[in-house]
C-alpha atoms as a PDB file:
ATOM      1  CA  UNK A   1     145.380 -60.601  94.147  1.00  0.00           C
ATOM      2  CA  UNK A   2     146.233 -59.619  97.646  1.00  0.00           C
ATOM      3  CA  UNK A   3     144.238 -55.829  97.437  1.00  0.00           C
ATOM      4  CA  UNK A   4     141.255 -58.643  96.804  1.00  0.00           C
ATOM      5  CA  UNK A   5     142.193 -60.897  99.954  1.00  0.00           C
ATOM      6  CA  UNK A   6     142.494 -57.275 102.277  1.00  0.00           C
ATOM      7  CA  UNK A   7     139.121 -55.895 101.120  1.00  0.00           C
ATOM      8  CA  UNK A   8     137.446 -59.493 101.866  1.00  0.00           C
ATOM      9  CA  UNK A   9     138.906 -60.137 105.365  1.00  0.00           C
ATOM     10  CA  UNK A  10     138.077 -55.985 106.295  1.00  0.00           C
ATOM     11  CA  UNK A  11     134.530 -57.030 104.975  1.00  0.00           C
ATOM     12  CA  UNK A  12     134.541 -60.479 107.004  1.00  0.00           C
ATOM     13  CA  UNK A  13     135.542 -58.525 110.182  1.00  0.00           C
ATOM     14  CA  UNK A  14     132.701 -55.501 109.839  1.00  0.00           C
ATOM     15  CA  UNK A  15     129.861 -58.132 109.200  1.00  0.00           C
ATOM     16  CA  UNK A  16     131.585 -59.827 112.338  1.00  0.00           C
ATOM     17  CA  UNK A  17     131.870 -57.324 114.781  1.00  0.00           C
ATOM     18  CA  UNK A  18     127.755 -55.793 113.470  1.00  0.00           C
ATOM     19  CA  UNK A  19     126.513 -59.482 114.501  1.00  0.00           C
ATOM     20  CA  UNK A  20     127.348 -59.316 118.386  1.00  0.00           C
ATOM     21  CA  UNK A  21     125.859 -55.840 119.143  1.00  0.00           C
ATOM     22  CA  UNK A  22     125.031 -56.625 123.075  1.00  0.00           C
ATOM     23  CA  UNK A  23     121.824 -54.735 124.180  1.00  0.00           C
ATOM     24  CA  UNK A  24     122.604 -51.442 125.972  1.00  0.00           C
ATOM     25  CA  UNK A  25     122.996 -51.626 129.964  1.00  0.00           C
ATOM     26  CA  UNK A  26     120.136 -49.018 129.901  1.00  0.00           C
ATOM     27  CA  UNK A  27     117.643 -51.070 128.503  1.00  0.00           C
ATOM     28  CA  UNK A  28     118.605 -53.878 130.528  1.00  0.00           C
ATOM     29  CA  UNK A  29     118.133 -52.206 133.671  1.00  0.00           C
ATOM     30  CA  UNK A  30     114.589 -50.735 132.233  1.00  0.00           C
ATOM     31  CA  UNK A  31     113.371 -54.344 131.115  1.00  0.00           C
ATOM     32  CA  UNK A  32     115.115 -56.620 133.542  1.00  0.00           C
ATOM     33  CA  UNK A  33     113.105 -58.276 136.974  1.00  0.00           C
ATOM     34  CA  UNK A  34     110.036 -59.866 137.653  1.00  0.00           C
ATOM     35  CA  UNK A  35     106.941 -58.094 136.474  1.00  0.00           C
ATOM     36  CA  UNK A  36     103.065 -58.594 137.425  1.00  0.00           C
ATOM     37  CA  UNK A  37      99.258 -57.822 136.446  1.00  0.00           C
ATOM     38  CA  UNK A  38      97.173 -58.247 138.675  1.00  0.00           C
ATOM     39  CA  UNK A  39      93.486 -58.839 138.608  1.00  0.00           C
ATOM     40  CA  UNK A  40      90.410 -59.472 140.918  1.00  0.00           C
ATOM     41  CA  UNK A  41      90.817 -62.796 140.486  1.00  0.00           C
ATOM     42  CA  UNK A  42      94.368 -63.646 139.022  1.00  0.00           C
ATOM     43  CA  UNK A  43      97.861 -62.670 139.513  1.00  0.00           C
ATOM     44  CA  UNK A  44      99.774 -62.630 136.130  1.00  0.00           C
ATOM     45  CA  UNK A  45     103.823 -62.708 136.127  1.00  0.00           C
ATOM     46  CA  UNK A  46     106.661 -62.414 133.468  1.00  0.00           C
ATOM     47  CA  UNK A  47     110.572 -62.396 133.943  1.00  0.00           C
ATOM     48  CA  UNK A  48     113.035 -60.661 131.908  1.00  0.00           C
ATOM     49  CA  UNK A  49     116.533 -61.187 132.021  1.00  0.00           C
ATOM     50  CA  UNK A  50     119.663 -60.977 130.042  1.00  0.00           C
ATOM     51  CA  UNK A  51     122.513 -63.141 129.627  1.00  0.00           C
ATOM     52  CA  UNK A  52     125.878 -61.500 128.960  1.00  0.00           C
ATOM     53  CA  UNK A  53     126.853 -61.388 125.484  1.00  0.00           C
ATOM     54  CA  UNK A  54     123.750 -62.030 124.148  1.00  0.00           C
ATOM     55  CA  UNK A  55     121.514 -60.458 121.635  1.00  0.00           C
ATOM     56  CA  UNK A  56     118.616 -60.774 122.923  1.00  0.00           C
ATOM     57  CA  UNK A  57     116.717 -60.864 125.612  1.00  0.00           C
ATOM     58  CA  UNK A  58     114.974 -63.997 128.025  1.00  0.00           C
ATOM     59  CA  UNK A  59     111.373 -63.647 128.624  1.00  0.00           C
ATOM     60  CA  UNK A  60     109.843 -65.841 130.604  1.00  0.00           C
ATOM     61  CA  UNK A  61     105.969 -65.995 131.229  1.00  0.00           C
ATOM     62  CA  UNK A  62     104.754 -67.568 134.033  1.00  0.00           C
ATOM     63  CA  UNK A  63     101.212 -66.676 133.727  1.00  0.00           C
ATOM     64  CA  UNK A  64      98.838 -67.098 136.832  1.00  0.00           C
ATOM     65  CA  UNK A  65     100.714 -70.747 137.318  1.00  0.00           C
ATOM     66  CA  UNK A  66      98.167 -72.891 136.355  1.00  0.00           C
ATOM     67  CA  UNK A  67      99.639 -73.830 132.827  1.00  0.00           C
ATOM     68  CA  UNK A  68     103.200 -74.450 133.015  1.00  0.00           C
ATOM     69  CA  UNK A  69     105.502 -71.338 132.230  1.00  0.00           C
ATOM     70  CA  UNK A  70     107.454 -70.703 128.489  1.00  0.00           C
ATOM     71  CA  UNK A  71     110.642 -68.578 127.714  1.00  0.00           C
ATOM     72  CA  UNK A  72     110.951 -66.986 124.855  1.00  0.00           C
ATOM     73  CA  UNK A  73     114.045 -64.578 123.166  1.00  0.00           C
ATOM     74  CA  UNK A  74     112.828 -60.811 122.611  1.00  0.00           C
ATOM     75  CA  UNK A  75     114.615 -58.812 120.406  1.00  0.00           C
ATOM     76  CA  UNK A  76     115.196 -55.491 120.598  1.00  0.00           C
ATOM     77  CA  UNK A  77     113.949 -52.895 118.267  1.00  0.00           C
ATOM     78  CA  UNK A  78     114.507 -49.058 119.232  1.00  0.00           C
ATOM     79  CA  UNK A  79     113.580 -49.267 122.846  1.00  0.00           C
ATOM     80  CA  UNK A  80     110.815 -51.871 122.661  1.00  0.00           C
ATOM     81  CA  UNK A  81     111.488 -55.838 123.283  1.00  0.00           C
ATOM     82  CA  UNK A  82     109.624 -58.064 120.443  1.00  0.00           C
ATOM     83  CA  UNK A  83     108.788 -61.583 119.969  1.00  0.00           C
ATOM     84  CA  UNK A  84     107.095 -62.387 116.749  1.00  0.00           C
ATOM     85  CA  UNK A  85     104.220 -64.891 116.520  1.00  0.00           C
ATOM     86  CA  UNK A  86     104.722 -68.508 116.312  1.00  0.00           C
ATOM     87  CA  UNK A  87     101.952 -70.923 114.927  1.00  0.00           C
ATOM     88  CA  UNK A  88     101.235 -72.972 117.896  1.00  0.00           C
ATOM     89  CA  UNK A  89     103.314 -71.522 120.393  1.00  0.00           C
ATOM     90  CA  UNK A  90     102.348 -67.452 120.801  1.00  0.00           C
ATOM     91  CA  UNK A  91     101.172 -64.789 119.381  1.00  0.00           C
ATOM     92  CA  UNK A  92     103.005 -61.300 118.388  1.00  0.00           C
ATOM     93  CA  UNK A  93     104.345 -59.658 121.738  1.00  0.00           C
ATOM     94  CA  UNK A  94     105.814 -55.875 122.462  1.00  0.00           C
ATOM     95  CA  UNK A  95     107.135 -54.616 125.486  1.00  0.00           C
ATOM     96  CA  UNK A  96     107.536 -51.049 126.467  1.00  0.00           C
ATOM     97  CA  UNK A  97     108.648 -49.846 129.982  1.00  0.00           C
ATOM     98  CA  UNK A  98     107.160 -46.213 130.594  1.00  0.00           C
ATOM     99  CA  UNK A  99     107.288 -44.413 133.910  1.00  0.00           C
ATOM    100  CA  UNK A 100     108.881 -47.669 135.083  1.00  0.00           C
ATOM    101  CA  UNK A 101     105.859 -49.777 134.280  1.00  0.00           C
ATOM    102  CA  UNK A 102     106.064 -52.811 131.637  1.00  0.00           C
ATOM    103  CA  UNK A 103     103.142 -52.076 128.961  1.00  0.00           C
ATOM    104  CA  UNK A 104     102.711 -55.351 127.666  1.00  0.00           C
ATOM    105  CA  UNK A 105     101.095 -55.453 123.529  1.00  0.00           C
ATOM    106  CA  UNK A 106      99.740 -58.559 122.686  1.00  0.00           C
ATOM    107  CA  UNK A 107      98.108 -58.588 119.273  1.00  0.00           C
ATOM    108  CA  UNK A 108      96.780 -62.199 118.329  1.00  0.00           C
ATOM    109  CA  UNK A 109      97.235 -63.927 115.528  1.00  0.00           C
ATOM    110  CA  UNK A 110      95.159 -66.576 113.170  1.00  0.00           C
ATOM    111  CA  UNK A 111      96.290 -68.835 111.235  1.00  0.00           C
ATOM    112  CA  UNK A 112      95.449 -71.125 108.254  1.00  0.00           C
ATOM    113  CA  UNK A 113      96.205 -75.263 108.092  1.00  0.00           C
ATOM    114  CA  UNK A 114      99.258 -73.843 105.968  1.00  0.00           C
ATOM    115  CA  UNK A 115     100.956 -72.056 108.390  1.00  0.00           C
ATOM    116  CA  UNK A 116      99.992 -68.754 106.861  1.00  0.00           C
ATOM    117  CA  UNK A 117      98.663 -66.000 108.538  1.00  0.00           C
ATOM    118  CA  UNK A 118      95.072 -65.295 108.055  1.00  0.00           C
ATOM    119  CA  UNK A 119      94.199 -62.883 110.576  1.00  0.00           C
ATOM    120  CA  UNK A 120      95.905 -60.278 113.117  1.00  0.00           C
ATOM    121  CA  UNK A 121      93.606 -59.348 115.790  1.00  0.00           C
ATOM    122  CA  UNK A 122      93.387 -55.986 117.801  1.00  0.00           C
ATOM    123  CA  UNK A 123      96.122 -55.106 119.761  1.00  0.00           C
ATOM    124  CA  UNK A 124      95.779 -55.646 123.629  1.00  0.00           C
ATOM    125  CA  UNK A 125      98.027 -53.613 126.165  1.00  0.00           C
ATOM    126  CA  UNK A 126      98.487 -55.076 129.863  1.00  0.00           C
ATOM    127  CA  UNK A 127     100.139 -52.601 132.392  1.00  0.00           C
ATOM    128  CA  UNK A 128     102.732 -54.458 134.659  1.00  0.00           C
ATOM    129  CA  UNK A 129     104.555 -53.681 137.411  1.00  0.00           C
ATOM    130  CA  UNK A 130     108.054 -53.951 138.771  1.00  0.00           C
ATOM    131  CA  UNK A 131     108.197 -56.575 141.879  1.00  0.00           C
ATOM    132  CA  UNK A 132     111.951 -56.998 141.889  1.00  0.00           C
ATOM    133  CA  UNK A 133     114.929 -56.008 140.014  1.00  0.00           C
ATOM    134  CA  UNK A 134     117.443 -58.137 138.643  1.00  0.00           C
ATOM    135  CA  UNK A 135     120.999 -57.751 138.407  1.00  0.00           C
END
């Protein structure tokens, strides 16, 4: 009975330890500060931050201002940050940095009534760059 009891707590504390993997202080200091695209006629900006401890990262996207701003988690995958698409609230997002530029991926998403998706759109890359650095 007690061989059973060892195996089961060693188990517990793997499966433990595998579900509070913090994201590597190199990709934080890639992704983290305030980002922009600019336009002729618009100004586009994003934050990225991490808290400690966390999983994930904070996104937020201010946009050009004139709607208000929404934060969303990114997760990390390899060296890219992803949010998945939300009915209602976003679609599918990717972030990159390369050469110390943000390439932002959008690729939209349509849905059905259901909640199902019917389409996924072409994928659209924005180029940001670094305005300030966060710590």
């Amino acid at each position: 009975m007690r061989p059973i009891l060892l195996i089961i707590f060693i188990l517990f504390i793997g499966r433990s330890e595998a579900q509070t993997t913090e994201i590597p202080d190199r990709i934080k200091s890639a992704f983290a500060g305030t980002w922009v695209y600019k336009t002729k006629f618009q100004t586009n900006t994003v934050v990225i931050w991490f808290e400690p401890g966390k999983e994930y990262a904070s996104f937020k996207d201010i946009g050009s201002g004139e709607a208000p701003p929404r934060t969303f988690r990114a997760q990390l995958k390899g060296k890219v940050l992803f949010i998945p698409a939300k009915q209602g609230l976003n679609d599918e997002l990717e972030m990159e940095v390369v050469k110390g530029k943000l390439n932002l991926r959008v690729k939209p998403i349509i849905w059905d009534e259901k909640g199902n998706i019917v389409k996924t759109g072409t994928v659209e890359t924005r180029i940001f760059k670094r305005t300030t650095k966060e710590k």
